[in-house]
PDB file of N, CA and C in Angstrom:
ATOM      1  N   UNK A   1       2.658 -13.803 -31.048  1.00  0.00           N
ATOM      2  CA  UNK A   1       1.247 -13.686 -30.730  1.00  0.00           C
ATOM      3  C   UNK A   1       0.464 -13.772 -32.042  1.00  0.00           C
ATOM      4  N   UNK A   2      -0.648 -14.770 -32.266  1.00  0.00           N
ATOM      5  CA  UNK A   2      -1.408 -14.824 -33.150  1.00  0.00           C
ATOM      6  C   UNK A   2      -2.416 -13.756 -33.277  1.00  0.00           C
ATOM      7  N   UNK A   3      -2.537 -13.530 -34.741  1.00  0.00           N
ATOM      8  CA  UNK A   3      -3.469 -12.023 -35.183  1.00  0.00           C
ATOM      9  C   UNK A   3      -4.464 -12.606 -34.150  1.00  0.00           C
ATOM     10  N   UNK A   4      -5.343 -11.593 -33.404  1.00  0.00           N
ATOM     11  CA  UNK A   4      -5.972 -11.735 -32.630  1.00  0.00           C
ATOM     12  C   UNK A   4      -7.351  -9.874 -33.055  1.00  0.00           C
ATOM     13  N   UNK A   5      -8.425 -10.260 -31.978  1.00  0.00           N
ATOM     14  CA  UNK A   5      -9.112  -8.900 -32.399  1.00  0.00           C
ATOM     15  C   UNK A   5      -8.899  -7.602 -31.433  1.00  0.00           C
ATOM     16  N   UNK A   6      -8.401  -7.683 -30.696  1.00  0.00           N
ATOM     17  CA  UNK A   6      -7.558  -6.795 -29.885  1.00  0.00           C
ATOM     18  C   UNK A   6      -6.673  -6.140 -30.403  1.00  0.00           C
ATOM     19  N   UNK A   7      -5.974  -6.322 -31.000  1.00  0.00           N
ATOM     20  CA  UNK A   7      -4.680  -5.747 -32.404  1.00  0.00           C
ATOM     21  C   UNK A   7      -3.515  -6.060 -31.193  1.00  0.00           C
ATOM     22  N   UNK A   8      -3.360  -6.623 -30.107  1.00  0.00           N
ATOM     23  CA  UNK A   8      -2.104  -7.149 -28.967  1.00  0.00           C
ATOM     24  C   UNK A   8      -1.193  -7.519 -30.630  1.00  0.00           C
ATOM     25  N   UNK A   9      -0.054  -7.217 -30.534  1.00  0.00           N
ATOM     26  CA  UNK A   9       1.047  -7.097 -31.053  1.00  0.00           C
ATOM     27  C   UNK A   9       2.047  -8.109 -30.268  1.00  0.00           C
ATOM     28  N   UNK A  10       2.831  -8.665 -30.587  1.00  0.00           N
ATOM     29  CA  UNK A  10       4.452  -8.919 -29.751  1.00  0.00           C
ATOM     30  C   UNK A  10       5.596  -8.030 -30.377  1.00  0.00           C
ATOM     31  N   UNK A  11       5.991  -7.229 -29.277  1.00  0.00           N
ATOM     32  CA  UNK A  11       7.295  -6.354 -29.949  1.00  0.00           C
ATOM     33  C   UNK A  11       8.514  -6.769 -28.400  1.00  0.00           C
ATOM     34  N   UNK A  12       9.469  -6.331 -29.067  1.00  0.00           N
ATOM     35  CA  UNK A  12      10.517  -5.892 -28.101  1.00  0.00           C
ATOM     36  C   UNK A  12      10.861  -4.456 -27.726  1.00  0.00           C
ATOM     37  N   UNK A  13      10.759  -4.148 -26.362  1.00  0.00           N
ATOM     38  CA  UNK A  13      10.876  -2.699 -26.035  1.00  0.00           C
ATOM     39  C   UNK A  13      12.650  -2.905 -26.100  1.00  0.00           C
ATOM     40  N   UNK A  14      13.040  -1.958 -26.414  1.00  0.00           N
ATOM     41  CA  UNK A  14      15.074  -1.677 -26.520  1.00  0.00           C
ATOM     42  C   UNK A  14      15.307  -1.329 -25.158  1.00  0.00           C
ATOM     43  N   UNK A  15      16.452  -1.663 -24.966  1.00  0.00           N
ATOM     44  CA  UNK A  15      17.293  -1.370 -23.159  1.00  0.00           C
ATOM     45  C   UNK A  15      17.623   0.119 -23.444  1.00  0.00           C
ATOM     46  N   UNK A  16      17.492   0.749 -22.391  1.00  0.00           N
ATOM     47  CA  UNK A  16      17.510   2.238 -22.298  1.00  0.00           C
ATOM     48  C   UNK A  16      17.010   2.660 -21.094  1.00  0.00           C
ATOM     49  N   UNK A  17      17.804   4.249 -20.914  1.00  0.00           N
ATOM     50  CA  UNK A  17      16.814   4.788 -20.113  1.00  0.00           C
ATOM     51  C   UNK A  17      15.947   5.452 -20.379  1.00  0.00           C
ATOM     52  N   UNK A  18      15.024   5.465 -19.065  1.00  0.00           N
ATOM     53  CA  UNK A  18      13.280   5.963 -19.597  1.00  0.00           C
ATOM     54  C   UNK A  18      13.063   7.228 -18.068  1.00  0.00           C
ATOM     55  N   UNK A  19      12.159   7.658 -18.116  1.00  0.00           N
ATOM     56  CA  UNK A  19      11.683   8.628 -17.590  1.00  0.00           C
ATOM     57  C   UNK A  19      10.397   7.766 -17.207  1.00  0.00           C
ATOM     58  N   UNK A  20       9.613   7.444 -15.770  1.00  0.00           N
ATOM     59  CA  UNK A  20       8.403   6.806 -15.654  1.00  0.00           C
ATOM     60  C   UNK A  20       8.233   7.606 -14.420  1.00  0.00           C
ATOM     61  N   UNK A  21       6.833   7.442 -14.859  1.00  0.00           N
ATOM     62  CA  UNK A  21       5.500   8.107 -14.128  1.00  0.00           C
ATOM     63  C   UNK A  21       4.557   7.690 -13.520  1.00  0.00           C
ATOM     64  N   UNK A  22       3.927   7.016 -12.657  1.00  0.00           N
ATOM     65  CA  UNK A  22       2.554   6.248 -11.941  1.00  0.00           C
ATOM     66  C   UNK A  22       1.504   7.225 -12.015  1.00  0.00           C
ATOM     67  N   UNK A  23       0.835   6.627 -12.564  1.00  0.00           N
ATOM     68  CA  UNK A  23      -1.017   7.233 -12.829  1.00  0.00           C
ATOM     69  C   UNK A  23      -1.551   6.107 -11.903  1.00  0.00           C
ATOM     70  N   UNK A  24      -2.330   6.935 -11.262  1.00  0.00           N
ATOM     71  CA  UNK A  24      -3.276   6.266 -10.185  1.00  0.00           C
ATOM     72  C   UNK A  24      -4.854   6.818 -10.639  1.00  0.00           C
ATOM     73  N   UNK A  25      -5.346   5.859 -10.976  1.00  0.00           N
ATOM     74  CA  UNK A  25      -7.006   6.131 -11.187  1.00  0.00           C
ATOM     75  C   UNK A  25      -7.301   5.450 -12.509  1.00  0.00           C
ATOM     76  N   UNK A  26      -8.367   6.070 -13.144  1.00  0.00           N
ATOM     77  CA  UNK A  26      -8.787   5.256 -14.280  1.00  0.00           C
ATOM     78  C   UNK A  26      -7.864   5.640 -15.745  1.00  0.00           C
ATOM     79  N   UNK A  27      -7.472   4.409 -16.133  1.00  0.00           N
ATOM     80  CA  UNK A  27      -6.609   4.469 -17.396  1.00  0.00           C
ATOM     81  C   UNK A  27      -7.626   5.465 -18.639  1.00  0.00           C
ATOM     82  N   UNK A  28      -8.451   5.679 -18.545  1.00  0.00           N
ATOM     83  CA  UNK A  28      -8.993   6.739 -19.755  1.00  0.00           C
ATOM     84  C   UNK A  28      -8.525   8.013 -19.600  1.00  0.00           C
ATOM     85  N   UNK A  29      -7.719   8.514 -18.036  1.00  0.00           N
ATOM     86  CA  UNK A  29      -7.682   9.504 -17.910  1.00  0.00           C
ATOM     87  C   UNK A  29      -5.697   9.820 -17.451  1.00  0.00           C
ATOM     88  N   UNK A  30      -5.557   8.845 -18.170  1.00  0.00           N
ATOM     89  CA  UNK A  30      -3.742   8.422 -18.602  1.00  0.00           C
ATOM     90  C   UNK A  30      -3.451  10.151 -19.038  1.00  0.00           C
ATOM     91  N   UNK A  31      -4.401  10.547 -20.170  1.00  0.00           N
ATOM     92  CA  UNK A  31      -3.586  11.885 -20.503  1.00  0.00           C
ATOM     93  C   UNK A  31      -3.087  12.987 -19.237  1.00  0.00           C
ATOM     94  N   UNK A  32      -4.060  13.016 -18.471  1.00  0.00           N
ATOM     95  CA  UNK A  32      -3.923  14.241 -17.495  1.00  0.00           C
ATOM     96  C   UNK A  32      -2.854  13.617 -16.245  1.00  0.00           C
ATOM     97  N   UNK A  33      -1.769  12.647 -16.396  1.00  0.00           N
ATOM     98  CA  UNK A  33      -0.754  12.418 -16.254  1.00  0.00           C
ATOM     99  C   UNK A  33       0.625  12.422 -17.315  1.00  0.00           C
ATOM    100  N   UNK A  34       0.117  11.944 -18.610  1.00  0.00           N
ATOM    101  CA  UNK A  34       0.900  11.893 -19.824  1.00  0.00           C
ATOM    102  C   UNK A  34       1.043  13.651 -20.007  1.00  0.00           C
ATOM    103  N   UNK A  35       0.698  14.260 -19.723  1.00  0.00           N
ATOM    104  CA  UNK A  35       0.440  15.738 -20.722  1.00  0.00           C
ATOM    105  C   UNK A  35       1.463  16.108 -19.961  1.00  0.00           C
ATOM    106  N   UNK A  36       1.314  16.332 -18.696  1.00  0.00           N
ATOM    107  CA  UNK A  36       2.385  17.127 -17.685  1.00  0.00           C
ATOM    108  C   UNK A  36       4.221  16.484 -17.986  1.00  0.00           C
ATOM    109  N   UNK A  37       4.017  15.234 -17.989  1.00  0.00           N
ATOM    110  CA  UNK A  37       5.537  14.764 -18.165  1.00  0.00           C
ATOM    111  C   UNK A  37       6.422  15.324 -19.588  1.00  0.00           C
ATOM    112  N   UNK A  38       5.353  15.836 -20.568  1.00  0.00           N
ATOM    113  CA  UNK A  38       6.030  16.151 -21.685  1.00  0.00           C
ATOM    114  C   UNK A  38       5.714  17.999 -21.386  1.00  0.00           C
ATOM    115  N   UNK A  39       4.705  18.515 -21.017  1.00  0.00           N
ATOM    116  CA  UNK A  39       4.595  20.175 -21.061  1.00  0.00           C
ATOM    117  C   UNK A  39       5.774  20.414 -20.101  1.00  0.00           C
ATOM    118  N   UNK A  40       5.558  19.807 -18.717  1.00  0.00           N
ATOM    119  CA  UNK A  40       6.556  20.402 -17.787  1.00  0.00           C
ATOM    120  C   UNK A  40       7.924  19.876 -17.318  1.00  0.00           C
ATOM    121  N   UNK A  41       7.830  18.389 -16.974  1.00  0.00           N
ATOM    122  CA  UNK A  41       8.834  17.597 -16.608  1.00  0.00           C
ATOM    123  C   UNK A  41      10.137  17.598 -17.957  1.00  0.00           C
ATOM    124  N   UNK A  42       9.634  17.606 -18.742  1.00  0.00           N
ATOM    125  CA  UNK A  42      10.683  16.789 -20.304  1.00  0.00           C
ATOM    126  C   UNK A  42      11.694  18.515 -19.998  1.00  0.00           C
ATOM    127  N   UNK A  43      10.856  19.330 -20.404  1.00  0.00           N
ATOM    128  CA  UNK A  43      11.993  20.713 -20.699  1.00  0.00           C
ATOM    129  C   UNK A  43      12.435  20.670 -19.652  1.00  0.00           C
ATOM    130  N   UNK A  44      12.250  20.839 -18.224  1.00  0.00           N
ATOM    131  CA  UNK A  44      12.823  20.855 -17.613  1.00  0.00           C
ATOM    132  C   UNK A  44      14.257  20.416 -17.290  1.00  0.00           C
ATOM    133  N   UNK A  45      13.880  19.343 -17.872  1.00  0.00           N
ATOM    134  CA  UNK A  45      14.690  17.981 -17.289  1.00  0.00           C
ATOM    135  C   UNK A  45      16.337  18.216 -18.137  1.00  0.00           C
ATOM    136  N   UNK A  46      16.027  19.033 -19.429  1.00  0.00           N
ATOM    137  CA  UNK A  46      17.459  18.813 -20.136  1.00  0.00           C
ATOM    138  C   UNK A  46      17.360  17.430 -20.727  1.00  0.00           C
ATOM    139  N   UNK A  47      16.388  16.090 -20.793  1.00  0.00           N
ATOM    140  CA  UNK A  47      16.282  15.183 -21.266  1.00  0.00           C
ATOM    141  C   UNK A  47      15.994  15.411 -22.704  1.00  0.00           C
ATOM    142  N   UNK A  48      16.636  14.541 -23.553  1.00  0.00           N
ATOM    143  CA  UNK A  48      15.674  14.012 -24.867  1.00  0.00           C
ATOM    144  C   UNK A  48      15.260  12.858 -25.130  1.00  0.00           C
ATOM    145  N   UNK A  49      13.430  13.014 -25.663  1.00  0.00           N
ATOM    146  CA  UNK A  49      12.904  11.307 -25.717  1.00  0.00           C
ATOM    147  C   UNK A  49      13.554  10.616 -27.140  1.00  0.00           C
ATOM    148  N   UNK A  50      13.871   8.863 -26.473  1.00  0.00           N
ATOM    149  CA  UNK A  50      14.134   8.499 -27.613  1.00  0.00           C
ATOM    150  C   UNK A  50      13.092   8.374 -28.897  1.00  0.00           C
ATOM    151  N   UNK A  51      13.812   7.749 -29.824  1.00  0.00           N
ATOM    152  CA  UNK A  51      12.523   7.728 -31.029  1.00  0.00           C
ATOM    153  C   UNK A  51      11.962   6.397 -30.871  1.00  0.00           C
ATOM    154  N   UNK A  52      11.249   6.590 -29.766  1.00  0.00           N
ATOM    155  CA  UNK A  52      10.296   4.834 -29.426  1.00  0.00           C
ATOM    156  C   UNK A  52       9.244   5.673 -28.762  1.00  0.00           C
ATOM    157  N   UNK A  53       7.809   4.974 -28.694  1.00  0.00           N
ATOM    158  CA  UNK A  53       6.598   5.820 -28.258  1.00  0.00           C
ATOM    159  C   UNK A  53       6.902   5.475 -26.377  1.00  0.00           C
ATOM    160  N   UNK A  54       6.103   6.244 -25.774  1.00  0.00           N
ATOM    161  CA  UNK A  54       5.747   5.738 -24.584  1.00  0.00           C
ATOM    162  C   UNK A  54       5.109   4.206 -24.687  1.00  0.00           C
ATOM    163  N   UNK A  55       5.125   3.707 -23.364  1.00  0.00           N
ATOM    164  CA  UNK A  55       4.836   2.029 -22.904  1.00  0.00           C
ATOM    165  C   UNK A  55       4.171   2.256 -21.544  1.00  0.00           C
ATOM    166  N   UNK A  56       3.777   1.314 -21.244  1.00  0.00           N
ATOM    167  CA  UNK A  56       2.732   1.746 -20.136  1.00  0.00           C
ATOM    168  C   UNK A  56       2.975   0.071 -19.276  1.00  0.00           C
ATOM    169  N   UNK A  57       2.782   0.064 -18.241  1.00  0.00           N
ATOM    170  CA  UNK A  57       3.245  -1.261 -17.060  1.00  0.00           C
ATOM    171  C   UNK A  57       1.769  -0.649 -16.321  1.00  0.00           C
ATOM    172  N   UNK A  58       0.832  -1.799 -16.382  1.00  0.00           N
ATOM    173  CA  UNK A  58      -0.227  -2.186 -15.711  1.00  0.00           C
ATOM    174  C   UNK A  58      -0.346  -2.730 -14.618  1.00  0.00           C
ATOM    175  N   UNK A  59       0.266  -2.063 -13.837  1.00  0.00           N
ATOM    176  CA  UNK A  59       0.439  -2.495 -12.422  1.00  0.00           C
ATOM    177  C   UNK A  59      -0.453  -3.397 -11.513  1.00  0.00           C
ATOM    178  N   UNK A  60      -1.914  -2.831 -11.631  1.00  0.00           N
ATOM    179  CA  UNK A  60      -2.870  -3.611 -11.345  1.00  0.00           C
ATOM    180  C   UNK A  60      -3.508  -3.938 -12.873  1.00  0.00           C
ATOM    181  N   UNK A  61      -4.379  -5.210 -12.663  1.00  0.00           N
ATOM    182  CA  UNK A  61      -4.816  -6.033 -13.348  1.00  0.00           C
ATOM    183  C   UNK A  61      -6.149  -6.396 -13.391  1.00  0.00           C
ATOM    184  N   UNK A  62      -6.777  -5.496 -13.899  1.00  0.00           N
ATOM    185  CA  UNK A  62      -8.537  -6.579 -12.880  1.00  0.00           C
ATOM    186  C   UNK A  62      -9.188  -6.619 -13.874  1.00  0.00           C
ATOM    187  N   UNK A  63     -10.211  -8.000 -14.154  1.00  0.00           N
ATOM    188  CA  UNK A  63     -10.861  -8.419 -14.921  1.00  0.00           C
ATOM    189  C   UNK A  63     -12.282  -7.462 -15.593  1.00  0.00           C
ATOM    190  N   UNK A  64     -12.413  -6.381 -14.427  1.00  0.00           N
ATOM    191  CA  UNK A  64     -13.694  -6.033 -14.639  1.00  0.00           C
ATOM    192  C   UNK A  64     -13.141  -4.633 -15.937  1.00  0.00           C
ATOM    193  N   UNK A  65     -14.018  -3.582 -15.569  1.00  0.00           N
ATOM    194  CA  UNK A  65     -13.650  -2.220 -16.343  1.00  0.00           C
ATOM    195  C   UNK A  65     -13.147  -1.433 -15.222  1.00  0.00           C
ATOM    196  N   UNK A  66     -12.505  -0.340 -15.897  1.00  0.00           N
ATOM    197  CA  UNK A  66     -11.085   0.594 -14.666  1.00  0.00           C
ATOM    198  C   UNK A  66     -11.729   0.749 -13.897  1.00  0.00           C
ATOM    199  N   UNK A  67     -11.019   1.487 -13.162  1.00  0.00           N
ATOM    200  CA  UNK A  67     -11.277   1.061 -11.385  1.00  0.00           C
ATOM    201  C   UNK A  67     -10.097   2.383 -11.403  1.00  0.00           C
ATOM    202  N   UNK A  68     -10.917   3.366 -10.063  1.00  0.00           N
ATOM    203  CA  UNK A  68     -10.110   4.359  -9.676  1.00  0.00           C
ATOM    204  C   UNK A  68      -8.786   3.598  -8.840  1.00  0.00           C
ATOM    205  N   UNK A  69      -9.090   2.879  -8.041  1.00  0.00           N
ATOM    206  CA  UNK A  69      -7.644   2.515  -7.630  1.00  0.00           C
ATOM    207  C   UNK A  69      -6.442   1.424  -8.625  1.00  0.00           C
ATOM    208  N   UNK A  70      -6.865   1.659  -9.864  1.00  0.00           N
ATOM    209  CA  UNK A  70      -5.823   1.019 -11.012  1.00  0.00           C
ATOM    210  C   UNK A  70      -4.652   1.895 -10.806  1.00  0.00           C
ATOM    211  N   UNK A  71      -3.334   1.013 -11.042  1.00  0.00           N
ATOM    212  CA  UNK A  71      -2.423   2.248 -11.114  1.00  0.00           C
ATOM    213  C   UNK A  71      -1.442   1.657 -12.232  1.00  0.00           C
ATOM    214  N   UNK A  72      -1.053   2.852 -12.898  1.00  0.00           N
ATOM    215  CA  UNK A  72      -0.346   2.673 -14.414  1.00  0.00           C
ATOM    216  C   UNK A  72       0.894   2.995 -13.974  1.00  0.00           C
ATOM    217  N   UNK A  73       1.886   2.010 -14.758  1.00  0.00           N
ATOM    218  CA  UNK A  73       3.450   3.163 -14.662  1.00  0.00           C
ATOM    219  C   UNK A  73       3.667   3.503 -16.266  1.00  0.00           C
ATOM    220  N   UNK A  74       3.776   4.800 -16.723  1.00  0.00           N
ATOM    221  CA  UNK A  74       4.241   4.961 -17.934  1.00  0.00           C
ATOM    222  C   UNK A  74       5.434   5.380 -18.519  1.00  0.00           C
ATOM    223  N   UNK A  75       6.148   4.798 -18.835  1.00  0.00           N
ATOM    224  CA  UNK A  75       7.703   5.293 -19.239  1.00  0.00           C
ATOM    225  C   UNK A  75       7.989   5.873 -20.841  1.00  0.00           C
ATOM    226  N   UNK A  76       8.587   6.746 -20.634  1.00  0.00           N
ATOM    227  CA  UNK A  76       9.187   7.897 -21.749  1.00  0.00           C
ATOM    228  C   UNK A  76      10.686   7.427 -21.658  1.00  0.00           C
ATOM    229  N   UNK A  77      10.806   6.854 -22.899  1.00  0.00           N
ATOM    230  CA  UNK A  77      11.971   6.282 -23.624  1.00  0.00           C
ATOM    231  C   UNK A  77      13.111   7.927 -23.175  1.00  0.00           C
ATOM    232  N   UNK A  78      14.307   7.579 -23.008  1.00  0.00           N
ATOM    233  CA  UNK A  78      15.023   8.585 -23.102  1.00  0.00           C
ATOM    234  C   UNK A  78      16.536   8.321 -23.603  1.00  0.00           C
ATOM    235  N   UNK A  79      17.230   9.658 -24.815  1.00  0.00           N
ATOM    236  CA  UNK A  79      18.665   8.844 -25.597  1.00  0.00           C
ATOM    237  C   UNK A  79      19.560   9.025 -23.985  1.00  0.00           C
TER     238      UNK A  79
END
């Protein structure tokens, strides 16, 4: 991908398992889904995240600005 003003990157995500989550509503409000998977779900779980950030799958797509019915999947890398 050419430098662009967006800062869009090309990377490769690594094969692994992940821990994913669907956020339904507007992507600004990603945290108040992100927060819970690491306060409550992660300890729980006996999981550890790998050393790669979360990634996010844009399920819906729409040209305009978010939209409550957008829905995100976000995955937590796991060793």
């Amino acid at each position: 991908v050419a430098a662009n003003p967006q800062g869009v990157v090309e990377a490769i995500i690594p094969a692994g398992r992940c821990a994913r989550v669907r956020h339904e509503g507007l992507r600004e409000h990603l945290g108040q889904t992100i927060y819970p998977l690491y306060r409550d779900w992660l300890p729980a779980s006996g999981e550890t995240p790998r050393d790669f950030p979360l990634f996010f799958h844009y399920v819906t797509v729409n040209p305009g600005p978010d939209s409550e019915d957008d829905i995100t999947d976000i995955y937590l890398p796991l060793r």
